[in-house]
N, C-alpha and C. Protein backbone atom coordinates (compact mmCIF):
# COMPACT_ATOMS: atom_id res chain seq x y z
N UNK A 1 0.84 -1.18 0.00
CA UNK A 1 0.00 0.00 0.00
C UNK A 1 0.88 1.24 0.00
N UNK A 2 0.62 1.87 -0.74
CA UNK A 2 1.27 3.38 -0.62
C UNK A 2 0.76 4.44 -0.09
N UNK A 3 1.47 5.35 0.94
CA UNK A 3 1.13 6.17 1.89
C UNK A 3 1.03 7.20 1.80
N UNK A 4 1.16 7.92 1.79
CA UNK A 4 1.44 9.68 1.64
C UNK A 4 2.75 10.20 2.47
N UNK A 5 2.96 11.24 1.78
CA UNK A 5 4.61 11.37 2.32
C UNK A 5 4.33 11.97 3.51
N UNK A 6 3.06 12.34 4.16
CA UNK A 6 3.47 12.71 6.00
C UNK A 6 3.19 12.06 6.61
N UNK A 7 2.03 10.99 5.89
CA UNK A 7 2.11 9.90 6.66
C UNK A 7 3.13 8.95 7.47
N UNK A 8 3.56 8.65 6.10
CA UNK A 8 5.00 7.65 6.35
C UNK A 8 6.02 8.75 7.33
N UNK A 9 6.05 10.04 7.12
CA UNK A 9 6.87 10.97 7.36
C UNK A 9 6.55 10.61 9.46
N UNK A 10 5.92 10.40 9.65
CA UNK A 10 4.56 10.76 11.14
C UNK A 10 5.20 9.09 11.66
N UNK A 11 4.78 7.92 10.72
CA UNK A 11 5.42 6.82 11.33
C UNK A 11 6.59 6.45 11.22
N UNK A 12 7.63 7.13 10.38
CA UNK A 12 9.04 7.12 10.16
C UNK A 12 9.44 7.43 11.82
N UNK A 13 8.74 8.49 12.30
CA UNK A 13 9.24 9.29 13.67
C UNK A 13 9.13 8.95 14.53
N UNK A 14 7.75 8.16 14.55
CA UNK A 14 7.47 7.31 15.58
C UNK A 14 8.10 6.19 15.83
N UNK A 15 8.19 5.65 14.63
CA UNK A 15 9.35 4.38 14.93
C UNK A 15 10.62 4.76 15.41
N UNK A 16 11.05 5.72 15.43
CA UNK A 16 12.82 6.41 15.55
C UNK A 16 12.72 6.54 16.93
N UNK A 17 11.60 7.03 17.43
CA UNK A 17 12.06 7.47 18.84
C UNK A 17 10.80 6.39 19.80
N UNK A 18 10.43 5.36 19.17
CA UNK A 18 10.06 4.02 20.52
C UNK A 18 10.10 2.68 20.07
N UNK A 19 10.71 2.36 21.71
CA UNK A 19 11.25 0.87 20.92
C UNK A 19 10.48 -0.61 20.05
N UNK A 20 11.25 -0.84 19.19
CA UNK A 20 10.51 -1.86 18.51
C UNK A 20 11.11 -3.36 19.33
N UNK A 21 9.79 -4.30 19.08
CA UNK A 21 10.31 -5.24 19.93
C UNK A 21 10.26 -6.59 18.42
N UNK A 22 11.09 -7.41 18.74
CA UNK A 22 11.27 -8.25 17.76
C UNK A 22 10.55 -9.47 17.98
N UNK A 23 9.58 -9.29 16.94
CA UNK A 23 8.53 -10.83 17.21
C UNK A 23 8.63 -12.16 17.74
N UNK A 24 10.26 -12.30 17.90
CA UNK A 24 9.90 -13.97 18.31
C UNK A 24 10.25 -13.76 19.29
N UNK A 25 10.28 -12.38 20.35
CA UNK A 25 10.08 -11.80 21.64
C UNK A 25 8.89 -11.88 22.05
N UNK A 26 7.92 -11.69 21.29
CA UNK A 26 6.47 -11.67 22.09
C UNK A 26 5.66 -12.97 22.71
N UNK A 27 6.10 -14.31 22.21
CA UNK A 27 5.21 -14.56 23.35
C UNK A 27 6.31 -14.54 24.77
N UNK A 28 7.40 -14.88 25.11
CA UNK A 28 7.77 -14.82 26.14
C UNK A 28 7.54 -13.70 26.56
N UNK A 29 7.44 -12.45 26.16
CA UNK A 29 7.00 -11.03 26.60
C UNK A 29 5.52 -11.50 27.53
N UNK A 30 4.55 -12.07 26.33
CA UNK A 30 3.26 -12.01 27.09
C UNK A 30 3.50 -12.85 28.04
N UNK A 31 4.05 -14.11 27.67
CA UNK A 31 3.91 -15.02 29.28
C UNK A 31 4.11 -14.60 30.30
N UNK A 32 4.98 -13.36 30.10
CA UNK A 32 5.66 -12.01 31.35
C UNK A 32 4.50 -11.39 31.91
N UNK A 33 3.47 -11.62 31.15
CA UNK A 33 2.41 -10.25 31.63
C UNK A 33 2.62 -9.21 30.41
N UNK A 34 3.23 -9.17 29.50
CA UNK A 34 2.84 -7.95 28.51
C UNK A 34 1.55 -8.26 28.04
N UNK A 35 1.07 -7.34 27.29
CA UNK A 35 -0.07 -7.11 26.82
C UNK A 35 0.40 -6.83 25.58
N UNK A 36 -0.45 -7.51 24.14
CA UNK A 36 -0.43 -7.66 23.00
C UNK A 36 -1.54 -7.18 22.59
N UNK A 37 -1.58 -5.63 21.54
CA UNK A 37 -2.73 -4.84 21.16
C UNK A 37 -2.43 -4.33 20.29
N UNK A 38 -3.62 -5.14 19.15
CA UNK A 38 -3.69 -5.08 18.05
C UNK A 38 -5.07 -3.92 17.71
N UNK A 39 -3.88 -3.18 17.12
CA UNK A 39 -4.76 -1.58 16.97
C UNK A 39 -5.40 -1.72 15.45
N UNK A 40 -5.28 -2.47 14.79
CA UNK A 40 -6.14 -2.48 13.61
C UNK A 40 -7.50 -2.50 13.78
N UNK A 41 -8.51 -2.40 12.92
CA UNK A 41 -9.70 -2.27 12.71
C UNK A 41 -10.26 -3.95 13.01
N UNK A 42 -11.50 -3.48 13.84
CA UNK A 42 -12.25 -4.94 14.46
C UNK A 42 -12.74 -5.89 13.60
N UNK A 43 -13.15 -5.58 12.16
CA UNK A 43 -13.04 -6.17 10.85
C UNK A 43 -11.16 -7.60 10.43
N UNK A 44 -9.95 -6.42 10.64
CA UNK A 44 -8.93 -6.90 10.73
C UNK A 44 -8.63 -7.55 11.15
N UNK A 45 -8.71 -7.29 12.87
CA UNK A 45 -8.47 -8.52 14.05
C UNK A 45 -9.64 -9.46 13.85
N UNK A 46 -10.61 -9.87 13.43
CA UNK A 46 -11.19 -10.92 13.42
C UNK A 46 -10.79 -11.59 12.20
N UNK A 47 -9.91 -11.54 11.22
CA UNK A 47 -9.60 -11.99 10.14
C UNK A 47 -8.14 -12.73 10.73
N UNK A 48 -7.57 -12.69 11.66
CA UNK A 48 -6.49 -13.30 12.32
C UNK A 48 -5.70 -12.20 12.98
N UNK A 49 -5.05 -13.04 14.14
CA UNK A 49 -4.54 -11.80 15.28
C UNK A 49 -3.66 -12.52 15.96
N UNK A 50 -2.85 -12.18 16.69
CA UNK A 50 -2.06 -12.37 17.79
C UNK A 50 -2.84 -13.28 19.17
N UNK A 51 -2.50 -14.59 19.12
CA UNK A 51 -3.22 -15.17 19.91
C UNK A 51 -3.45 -14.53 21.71
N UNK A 52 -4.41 -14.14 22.17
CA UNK A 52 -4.36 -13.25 23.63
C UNK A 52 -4.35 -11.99 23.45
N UNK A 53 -4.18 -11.72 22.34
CA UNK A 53 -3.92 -10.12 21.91
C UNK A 53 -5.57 -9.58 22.22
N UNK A 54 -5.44 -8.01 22.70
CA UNK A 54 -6.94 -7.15 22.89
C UNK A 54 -6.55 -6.35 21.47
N UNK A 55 -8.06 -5.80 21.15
CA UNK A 55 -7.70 -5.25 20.26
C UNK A 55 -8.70 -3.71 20.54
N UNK A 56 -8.12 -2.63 19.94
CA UNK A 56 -8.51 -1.63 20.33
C UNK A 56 -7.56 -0.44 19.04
N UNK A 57 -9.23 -0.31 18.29
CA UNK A 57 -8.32 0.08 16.78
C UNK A 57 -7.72 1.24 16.73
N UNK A 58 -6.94 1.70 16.03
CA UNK A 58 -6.18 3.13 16.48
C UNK A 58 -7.14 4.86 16.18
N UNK A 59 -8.51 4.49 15.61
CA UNK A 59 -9.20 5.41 15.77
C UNK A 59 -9.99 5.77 17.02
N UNK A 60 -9.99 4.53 18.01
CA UNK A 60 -10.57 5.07 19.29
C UNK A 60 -9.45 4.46 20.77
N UNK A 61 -8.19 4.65 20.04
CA UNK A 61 -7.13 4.08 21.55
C UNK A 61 -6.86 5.31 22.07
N UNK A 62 -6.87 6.32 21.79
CA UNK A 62 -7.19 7.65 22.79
C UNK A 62 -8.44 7.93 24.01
N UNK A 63 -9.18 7.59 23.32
CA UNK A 63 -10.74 7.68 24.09
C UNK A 63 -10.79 6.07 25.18
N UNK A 64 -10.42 5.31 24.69
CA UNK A 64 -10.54 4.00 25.14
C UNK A 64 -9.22 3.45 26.12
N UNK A 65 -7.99 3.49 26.39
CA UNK A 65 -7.21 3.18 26.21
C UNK A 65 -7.27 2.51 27.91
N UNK A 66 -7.79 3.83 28.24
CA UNK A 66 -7.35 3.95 29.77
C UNK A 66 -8.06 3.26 30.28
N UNK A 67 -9.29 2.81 29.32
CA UNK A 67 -10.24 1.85 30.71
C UNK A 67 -9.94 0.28 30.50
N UNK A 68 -9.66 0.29 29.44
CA UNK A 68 -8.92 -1.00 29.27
C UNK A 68 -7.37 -1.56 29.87
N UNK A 69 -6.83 -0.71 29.58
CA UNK A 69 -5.36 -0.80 30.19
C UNK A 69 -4.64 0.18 31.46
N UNK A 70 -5.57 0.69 32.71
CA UNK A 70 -5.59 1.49 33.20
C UNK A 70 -3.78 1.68 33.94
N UNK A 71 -3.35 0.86 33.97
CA UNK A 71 -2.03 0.88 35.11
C UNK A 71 -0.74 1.24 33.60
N UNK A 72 -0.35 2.26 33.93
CA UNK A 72 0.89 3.23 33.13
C UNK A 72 2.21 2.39 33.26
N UNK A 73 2.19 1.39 34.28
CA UNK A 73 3.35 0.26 33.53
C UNK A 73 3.00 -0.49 33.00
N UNK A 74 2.42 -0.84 32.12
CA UNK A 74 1.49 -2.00 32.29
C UNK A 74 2.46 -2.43 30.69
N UNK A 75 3.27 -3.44 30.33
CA UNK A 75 3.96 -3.54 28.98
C UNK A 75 3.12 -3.94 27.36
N UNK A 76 2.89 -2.66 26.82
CA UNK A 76 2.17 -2.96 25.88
C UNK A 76 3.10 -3.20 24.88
N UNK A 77 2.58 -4.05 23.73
CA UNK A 77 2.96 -4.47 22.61
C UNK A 77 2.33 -4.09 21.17
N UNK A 78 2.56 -2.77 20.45
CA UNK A 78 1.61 -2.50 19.75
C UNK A 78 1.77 -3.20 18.26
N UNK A 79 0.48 -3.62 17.75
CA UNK A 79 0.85 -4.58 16.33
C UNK A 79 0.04 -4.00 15.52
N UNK A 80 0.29 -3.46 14.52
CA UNK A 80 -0.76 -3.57 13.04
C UNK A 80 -0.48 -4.72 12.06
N UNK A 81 -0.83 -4.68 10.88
CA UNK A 81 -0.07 -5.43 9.86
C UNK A 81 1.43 -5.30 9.43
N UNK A 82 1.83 -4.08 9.61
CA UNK A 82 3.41 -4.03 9.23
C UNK A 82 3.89 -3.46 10.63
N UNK A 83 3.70 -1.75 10.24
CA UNK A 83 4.66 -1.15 11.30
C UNK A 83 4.47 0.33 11.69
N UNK A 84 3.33 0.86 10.94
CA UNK A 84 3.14 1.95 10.79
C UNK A 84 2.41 2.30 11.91
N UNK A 85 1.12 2.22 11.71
CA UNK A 85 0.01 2.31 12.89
C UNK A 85 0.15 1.56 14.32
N UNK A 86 1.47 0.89 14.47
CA UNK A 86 2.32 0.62 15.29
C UNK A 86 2.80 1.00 16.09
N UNK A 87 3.74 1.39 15.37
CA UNK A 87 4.38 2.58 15.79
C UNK A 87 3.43 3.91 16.67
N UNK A 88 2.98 4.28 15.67
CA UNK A 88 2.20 5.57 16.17
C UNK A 88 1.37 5.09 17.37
N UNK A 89 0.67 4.41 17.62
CA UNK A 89 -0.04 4.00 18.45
C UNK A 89 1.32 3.77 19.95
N UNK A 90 2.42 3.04 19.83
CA UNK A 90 3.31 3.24 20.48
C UNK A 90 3.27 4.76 21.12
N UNK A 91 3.97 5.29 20.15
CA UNK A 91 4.12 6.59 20.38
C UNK A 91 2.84 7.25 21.19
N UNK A 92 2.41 7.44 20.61
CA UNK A 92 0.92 7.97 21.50
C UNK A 92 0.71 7.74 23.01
N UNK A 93 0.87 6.33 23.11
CA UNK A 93 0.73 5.80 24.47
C UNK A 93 1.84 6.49 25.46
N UNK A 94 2.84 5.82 25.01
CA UNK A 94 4.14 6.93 25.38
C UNK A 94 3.75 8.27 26.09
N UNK A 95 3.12 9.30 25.13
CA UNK A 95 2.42 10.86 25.14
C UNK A 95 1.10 10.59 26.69
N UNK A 96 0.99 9.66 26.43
CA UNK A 96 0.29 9.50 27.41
C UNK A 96 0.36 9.16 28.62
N UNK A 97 1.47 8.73 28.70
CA UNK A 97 2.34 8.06 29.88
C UNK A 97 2.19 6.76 30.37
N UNK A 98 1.97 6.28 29.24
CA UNK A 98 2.48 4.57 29.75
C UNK A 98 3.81 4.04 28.99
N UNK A 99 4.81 3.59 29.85
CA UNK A 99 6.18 4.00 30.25
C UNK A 99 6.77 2.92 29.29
N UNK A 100 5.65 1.76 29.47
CA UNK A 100 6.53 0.37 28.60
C UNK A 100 6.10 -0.06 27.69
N UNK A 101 4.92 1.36 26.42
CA UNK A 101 4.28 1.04 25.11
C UNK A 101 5.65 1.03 23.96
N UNK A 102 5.47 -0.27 23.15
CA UNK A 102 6.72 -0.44 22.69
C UNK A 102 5.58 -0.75 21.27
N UNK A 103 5.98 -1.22 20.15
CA UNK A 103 5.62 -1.98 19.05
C UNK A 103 6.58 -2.98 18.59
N UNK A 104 5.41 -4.16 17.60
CA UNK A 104 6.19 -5.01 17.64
C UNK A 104 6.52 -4.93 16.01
N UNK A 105 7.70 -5.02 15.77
CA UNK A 105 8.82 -4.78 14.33
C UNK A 105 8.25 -5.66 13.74
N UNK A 106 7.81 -4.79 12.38
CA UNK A 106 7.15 -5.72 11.06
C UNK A 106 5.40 -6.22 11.40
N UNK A 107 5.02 -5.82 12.55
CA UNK A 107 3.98 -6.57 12.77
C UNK A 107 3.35 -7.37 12.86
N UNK A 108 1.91 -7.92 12.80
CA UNK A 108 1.48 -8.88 12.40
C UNK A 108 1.87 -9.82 11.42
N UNK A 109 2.13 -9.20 10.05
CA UNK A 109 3.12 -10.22 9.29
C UNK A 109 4.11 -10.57 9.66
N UNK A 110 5.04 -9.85 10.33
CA UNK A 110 6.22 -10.47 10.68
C UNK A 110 6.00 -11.53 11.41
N UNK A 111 5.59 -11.62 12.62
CA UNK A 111 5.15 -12.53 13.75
C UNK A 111 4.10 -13.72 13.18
N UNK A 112 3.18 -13.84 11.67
CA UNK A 112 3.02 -14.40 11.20
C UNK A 112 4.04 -15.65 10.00
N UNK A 113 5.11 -14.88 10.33
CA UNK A 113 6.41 -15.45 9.22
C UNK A 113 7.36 -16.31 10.04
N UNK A 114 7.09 -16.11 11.73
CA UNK A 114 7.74 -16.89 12.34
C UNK A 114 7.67 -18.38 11.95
């Protein structure tokens, strides 16, 4: 899919400044207690997802975020299909102050390629 250049420009940044976590990290992450949240659209996540993963799409994880995931350490794992809306959603959380919102590198496909 092709993006628009502030788009990509917006998740280029986001990825630069929060950490990406490398997929064949996540389930030992979750067995830890991370949390796996798949911000794609509820259409998306029912088409296949991250097994345990919540999902909470990135048009309402602002409004929503906090009642679902209320505790600011709480280690999130953010996934779209690649890396974009990932990222940003990372980032965001971050802005928001939860301390250990990370995304996971390549996304859903990646972690599907395992």
């Amino acid at each position: 899919m092709a993006y628009t250049e502030k788009f990509q420009a917006l998740a280029d940044a986001a990825q630069a400044r929060v950490q990406g976590v490398a997929p064949a990290d996540v389930a030992a992450m979750m067995a830890r207690g991370a949390v796996a949240l798949d911000i794609r659209d509820p259409d998306e996540h029912a088409k296949g997802h991250i097994p345990g993963s919540l999902n909470l799409s990135r048009g309402k994880l602002e409004m929503n975020v906090e009642g679902m995931l209320p505790d600011l350490d709480t280690e999130i794992l953010c996934y779209c299909n690649a890396y974009n809306r990932g990222a940003l959603s990372a980032a965001t959380l971050q802005d928001m102050g939860y301390r250990n919102a990370r995304f996971i590198a390549g996304g859903l496909n990646a972690w599907k390629a395992l």
